[in-house]
C-alpha atoms as a PDB file:
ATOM      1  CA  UNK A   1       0.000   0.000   0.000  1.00  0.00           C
ATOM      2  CA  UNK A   2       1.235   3.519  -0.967  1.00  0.00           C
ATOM      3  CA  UNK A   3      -0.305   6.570   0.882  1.00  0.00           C
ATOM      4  CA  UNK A   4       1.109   9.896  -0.332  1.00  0.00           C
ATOM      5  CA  UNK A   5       0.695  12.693   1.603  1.00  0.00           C
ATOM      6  CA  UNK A   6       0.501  16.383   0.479  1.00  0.00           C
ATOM      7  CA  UNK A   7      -0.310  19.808   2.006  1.00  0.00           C
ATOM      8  CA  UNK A   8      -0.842  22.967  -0.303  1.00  0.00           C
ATOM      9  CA  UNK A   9      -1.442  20.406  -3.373  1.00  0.00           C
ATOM     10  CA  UNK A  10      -5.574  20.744  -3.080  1.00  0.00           C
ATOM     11  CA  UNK A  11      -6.056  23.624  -5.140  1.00  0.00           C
ATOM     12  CA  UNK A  12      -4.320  21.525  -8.004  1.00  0.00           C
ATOM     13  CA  UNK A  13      -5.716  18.528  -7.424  1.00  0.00           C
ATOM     14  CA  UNK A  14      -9.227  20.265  -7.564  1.00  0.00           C
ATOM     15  CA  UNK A  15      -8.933  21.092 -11.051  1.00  0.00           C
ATOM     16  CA  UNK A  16      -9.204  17.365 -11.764  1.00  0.00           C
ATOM     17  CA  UNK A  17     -12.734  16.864 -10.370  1.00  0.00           C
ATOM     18  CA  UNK A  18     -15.888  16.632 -12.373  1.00  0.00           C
ATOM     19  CA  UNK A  19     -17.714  19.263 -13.383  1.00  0.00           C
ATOM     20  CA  UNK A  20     -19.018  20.807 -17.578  1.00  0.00           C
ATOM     21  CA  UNK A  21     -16.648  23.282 -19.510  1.00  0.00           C
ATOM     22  CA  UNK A  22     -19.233  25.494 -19.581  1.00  0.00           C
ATOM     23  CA  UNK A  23     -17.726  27.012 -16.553  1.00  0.00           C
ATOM     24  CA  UNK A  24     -15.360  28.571 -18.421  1.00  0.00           C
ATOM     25  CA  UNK A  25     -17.092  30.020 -20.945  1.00  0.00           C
ATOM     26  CA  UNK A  26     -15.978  33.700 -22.583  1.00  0.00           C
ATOM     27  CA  UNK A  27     -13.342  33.403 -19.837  1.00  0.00           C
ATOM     28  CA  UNK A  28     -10.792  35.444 -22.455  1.00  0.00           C
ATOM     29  CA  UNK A  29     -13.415  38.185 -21.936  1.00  0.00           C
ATOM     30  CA  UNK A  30     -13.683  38.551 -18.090  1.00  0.00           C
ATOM     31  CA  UNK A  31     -12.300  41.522 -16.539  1.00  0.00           C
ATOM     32  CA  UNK A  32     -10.526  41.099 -12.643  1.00  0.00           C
ATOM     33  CA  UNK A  33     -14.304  42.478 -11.204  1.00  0.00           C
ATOM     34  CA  UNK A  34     -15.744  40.211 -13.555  1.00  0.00           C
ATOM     35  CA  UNK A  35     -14.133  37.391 -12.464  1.00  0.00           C
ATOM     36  CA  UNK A  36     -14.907  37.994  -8.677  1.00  0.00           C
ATOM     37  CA  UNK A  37     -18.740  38.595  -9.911  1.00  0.00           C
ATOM     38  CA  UNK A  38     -18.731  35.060 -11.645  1.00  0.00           C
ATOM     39  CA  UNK A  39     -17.012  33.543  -8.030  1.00  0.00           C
ATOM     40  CA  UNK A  40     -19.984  35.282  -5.921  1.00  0.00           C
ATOM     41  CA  UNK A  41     -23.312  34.155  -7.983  1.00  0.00           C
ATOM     42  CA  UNK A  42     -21.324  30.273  -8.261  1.00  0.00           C
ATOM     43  CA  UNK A  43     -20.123  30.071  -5.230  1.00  0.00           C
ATOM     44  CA  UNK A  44     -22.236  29.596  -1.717  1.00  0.00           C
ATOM     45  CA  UNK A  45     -20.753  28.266   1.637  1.00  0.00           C
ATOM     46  CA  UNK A  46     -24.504  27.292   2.603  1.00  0.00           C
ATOM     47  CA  UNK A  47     -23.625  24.756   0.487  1.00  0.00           C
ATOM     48  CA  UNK A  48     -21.434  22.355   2.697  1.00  0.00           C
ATOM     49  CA  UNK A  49     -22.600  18.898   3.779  1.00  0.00           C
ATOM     50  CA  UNK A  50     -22.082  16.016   6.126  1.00  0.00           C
ATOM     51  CA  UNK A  51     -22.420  18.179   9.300  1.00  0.00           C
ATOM     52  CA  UNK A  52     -21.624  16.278  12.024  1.00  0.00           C
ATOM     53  CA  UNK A  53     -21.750  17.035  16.483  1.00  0.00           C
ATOM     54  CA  UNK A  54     -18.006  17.969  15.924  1.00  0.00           C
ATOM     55  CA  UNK A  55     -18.680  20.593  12.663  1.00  0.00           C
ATOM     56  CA  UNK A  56     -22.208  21.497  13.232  1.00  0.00           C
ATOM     57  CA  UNK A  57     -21.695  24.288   9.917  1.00  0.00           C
ATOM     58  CA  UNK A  58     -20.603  21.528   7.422  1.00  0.00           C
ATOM     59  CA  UNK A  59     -17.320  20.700   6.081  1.00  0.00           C
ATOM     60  CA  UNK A  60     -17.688  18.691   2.569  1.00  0.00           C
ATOM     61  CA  UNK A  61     -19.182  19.795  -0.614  1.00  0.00           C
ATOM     62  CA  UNK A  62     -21.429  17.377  -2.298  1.00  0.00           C
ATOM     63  CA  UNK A  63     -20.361  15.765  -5.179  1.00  0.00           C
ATOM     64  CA  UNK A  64     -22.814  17.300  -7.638  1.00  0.00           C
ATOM     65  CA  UNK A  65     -21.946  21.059  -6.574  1.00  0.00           C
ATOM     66  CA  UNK A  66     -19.718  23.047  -8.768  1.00  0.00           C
ATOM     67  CA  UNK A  67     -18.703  26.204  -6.346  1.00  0.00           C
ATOM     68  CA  UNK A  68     -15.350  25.526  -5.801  1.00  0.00           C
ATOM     69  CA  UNK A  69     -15.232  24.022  -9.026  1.00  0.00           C
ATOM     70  CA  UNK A  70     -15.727  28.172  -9.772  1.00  0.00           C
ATOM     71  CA  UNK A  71     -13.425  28.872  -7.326  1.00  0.00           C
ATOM     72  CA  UNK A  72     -10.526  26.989  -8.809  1.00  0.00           C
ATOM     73  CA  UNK A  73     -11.960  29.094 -12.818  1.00  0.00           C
ATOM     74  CA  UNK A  74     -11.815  32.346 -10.936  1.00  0.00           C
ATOM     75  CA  UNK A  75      -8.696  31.949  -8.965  1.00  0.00           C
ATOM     76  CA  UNK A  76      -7.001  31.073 -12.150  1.00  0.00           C
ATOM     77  CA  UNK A  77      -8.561  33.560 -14.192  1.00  0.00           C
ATOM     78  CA  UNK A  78      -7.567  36.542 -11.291  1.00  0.00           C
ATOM     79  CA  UNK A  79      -4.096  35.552 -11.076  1.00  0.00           C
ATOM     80  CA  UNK A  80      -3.558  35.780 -15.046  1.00  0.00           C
ATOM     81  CA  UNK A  81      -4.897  39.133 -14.727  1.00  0.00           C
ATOM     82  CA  UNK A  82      -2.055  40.090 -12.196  1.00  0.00           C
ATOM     83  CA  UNK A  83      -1.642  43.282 -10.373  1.00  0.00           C
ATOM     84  CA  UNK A  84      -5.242  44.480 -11.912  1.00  0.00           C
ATOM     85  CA  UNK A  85      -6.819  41.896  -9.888  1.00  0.00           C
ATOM     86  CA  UNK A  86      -5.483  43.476  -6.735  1.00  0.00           C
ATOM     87  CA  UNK A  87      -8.146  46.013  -5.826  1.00  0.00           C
ATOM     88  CA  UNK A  88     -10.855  44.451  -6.941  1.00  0.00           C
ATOM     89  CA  UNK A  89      -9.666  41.218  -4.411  1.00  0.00           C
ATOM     90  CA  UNK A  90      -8.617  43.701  -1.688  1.00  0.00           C
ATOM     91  CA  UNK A  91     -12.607  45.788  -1.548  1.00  0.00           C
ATOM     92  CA  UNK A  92     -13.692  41.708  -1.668  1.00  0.00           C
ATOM     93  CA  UNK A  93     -11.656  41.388   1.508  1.00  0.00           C
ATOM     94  CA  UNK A  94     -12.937  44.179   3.376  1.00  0.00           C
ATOM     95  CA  UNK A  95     -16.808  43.637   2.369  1.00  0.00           C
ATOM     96  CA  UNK A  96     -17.403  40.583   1.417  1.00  0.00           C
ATOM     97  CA  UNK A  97     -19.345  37.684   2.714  1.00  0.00           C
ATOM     98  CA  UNK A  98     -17.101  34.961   4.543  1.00  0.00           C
ATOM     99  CA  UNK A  99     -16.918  32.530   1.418  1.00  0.00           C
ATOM    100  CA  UNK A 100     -16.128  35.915  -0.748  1.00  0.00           C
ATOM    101  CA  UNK A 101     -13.272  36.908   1.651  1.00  0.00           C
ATOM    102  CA  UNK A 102     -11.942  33.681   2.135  1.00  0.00           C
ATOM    103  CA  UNK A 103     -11.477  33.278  -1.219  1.00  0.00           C
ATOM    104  CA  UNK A 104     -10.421  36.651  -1.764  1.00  0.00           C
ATOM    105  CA  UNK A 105      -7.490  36.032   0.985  1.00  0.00           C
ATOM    106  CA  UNK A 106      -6.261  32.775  -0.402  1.00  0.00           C
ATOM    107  CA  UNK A 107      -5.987  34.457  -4.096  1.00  0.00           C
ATOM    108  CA  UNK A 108      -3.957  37.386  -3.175  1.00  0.00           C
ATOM    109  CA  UNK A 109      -1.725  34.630  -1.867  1.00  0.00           C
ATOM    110  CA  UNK A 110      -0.802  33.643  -5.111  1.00  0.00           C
ATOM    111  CA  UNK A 111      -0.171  37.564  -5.890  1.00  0.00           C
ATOM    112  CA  UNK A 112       1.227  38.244  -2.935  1.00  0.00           C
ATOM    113  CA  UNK A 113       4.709  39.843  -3.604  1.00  0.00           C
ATOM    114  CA  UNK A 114       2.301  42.970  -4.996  1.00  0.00           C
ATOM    115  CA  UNK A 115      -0.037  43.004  -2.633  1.00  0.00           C
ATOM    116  CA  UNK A 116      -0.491  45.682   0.511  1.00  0.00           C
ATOM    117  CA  UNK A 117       0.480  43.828   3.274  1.00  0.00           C
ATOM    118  CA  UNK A 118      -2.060  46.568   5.836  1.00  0.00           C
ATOM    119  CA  UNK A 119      -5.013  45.209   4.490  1.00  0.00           C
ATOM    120  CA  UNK A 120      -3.940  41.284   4.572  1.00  0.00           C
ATOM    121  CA  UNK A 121      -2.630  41.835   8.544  1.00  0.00           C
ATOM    122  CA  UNK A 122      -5.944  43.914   9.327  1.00  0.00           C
ATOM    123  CA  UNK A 123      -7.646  40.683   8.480  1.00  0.00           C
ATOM    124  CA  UNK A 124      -4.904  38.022   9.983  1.00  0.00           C
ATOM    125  CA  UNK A 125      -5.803  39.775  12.970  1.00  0.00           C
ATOM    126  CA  UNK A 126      -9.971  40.942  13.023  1.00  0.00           C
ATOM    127  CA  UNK A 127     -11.971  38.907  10.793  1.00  0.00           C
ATOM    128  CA  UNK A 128     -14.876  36.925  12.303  1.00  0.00           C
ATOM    129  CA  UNK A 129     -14.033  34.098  10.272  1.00  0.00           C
ATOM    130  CA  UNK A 130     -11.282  31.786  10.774  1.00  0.00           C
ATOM    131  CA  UNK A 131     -10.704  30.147   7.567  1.00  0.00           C
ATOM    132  CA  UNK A 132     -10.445  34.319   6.290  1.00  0.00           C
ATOM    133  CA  UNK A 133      -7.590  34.670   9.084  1.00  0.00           C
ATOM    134  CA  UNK A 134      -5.811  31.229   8.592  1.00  0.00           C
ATOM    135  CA  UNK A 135      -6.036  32.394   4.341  1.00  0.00           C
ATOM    136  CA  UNK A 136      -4.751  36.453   5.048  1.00  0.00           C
ATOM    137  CA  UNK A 137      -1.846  34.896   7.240  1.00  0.00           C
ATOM    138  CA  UNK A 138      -1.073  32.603   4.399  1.00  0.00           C
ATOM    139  CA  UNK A 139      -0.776  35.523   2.259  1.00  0.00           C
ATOM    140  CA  UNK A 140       1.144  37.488   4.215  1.00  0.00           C
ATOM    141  CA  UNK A 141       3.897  34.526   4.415  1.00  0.00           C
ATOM    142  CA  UNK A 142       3.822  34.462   0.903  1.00  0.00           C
ATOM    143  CA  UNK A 143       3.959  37.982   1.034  1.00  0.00           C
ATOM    144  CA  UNK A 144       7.293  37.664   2.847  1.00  0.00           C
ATOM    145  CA  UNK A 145       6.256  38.409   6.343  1.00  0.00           C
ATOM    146  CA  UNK A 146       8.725  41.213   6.562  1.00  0.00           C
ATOM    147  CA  UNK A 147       8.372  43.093   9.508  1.00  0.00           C
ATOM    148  CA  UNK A 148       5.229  41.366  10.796  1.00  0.00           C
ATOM    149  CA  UNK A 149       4.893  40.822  14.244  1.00  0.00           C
ATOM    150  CA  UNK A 150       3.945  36.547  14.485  1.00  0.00           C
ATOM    151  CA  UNK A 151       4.364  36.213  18.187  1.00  0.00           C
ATOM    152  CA  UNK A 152       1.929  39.082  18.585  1.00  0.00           C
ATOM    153  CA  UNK A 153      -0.364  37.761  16.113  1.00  0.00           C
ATOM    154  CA  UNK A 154      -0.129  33.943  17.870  1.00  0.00           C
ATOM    155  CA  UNK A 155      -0.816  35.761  21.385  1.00  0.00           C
ATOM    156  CA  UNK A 156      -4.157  37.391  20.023  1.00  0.00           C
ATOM    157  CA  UNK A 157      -5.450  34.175  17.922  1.00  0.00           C
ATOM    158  CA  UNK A 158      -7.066  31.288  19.264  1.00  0.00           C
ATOM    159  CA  UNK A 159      -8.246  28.857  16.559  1.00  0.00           C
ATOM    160  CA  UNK A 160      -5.803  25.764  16.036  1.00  0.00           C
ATOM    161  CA  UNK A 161      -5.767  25.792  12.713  1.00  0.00           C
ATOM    162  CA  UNK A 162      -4.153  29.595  12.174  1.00  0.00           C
ATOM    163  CA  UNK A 163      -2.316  29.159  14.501  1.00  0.00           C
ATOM    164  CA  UNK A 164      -0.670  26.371  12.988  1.00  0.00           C
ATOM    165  CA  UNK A 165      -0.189  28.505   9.565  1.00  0.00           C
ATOM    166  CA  UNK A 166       1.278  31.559  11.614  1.00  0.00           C
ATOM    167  CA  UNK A 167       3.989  29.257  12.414  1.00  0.00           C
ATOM    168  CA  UNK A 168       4.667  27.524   8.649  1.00  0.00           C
ATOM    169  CA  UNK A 169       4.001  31.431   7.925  1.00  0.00           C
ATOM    170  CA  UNK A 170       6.700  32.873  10.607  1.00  0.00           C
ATOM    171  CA  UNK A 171       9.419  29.977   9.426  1.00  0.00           C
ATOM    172  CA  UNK A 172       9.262  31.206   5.940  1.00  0.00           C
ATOM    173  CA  UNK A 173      11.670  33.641   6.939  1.00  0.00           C
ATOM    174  CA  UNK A 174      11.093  36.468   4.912  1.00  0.00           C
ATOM    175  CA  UNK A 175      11.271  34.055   2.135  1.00  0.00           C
ATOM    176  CA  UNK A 176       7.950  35.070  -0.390  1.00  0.00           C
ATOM    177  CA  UNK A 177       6.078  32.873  -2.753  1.00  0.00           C
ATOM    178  CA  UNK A 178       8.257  31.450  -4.990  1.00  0.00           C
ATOM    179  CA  UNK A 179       7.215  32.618  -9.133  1.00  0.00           C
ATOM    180  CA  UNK A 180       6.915  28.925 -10.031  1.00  0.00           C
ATOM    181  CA  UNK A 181       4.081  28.695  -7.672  1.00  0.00           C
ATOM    182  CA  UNK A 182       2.023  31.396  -9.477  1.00  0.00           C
ATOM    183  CA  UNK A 183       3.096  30.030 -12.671  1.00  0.00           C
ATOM    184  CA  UNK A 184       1.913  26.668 -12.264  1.00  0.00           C
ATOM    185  CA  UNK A 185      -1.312  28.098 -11.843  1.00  0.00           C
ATOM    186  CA  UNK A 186      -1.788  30.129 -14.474  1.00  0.00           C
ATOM    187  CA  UNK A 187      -0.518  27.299 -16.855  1.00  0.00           C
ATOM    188  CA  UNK A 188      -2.965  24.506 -15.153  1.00  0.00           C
ATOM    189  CA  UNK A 189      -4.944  23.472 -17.720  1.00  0.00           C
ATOM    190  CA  UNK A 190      -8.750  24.171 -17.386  1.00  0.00           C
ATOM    191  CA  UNK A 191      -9.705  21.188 -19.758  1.00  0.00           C
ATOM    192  CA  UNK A 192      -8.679  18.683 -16.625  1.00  0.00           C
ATOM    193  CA  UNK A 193     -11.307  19.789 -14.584  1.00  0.00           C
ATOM    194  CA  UNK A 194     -13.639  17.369 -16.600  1.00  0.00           C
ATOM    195  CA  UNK A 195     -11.437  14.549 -16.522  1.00  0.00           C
ATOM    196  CA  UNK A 196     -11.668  12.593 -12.951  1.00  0.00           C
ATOM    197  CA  UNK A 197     -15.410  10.420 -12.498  1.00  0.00           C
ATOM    198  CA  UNK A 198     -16.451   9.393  -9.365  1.00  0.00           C
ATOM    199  CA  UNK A 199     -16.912   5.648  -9.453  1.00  0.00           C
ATOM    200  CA  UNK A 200     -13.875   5.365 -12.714  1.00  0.00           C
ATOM    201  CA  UNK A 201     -10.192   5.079 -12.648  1.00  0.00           C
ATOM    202  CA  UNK A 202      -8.728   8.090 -11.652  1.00  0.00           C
ATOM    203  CA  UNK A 203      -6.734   9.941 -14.601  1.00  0.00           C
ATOM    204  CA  UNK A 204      -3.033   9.402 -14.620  1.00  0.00           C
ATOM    205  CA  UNK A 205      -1.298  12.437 -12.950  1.00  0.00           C
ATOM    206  CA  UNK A 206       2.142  13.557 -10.971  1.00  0.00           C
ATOM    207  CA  UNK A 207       2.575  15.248  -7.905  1.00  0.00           C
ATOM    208  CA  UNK A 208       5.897  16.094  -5.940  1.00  0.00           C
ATOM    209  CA  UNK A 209       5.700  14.218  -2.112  1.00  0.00           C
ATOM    210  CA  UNK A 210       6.741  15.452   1.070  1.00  0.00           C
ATOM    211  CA  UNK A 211      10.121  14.298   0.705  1.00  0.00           C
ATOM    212  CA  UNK A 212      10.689  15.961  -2.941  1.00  0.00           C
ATOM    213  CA  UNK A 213      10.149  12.908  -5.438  1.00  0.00           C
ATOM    214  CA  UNK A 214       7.716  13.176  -8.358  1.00  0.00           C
ATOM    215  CA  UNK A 215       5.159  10.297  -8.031  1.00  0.00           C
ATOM    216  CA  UNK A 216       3.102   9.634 -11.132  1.00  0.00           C
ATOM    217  CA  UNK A 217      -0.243   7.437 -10.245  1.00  0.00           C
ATOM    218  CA  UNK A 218       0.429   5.243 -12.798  1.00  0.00           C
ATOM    219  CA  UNK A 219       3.560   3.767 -11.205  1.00  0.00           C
ATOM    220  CA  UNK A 220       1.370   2.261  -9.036  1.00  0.00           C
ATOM    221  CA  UNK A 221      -1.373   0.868 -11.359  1.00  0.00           C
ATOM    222  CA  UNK A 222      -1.727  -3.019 -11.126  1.00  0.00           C
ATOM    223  CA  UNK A 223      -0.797  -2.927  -7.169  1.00  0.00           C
ATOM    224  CA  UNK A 224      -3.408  -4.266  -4.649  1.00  0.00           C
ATOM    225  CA  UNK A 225      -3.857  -0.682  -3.311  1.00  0.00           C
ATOM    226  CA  UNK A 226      -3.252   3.120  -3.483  1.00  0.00           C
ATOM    227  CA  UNK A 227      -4.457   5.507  -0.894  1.00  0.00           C
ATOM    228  CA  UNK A 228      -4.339   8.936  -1.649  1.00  0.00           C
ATOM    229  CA  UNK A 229      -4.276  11.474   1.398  1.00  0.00           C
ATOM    230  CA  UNK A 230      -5.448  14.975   0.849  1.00  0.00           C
ATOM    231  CA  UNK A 231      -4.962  17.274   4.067  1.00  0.00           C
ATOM    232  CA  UNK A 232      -8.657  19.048   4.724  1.00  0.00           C
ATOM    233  CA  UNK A 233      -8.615  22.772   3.577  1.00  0.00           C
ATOM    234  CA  UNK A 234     -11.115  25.408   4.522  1.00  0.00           C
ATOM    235  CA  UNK A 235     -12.571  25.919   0.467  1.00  0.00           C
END
């Protein structure tokens, strides 16, 4: 048995889930506000499943619903646009609802190196929403993190979870996003999203492990199992 194990892979992984092309139709045509629009009418946390006593709001999508399907379009879609996206993402940030800002957060991860770093910290720090915080403290490690207080921001947070990502954030270094992180998604191609069937063999596709080898699926086709292990993400 093979179990492979991966932590910030989920947002390309989720490109490879079912849903129609249609989603990304006139995308050559859709301005940065655009974009966000499209994200806001497809997108609806109400829309979580499988609540259980220990996540009473939800925490799984069904697998008929295409919102973060949208999510993964838009993102893509904003980050091509590049530094134009930035205010449209950052008055998403301030007044959106909490799926809008979460996603908001996340995607000015990916254009971090240009983005404000007041704004991101004002919501590391105040948001009502935790997934918003653990996402704007993502983006400010990506961001760099120089100058940012993380012990202070620790002290004054209380959820697990961003607290966890204040410290992958504060052993960054200073060190931002790397450009082949950005790249990869602007290159993912949107054609995959259509290509992985619940209930048929999973398509054939690579992903770098934890410990820095590239392991394609299909060097494990014919074996008696393969898990695959996807760390839980707040999308």
């Amino acid at each position: 048995m093979a179990t492979m194990r991966t932590g910030l892979m989920i947002t390309a992984i989720a490109g490879l889930v079912a849903v129609g092309n249609s989603l990304r139709a006139a995308e050559p045509q859709r301005s940065p506000a655009q974009w966000v629009s499209y994200f806001s009418k497809q997108y609806d946390n109400a829309a979580w499943t499988n609540k259980s006593p220990f996540r009473p709001a939800g925490y799984m999508w069904p697998t008929d619903n295409n919102g973060w399907q949208a999510r993964m379009l838009a993102m893509q879609g904003l980050v091509l646009r590049g530094k134009a996206s930035i205010g449209p993402l950052l008055a998403l940030l301030k007044t959106g609802r909490p799926g809008e800002r979460t996603f908001a957060a996340h995607t000015l991860g990916y254009l971090a190196p240009n983005v404000p770093i007041a704004p991101l910290l004002a919501a590391a720090r105040s948001d009502t929403e935790s997934a918003v915080r653990l996402y704007a403290v993502d983006a400010l490690g990506m961001h760099g993190g120089t100058g940012i207080d993380w012990k202070s921001l620790r002290k004054s947070e209380k959820n697990r979870d961003v607290l966890k990502h204040i410290g992958y954030a504060a052993e960054r270094k200073g060190q931002p996003v790397a450009p082949a992180v950005p790249r990869a998604l602007k290159a993912w191609n949107p054609k995959m999203i259509n290509t992985a069937v619940v209930g048929k063999p999973a398509p054939d596709f690579q992903l770098v492990s934890a410990d820095g080898q590239t392991i394609r699926l299909s060097r494990y086709r014919g074996k008696s199992a393969v898990v695959l292990v996807f760390i839980y993400g707040d999308t």
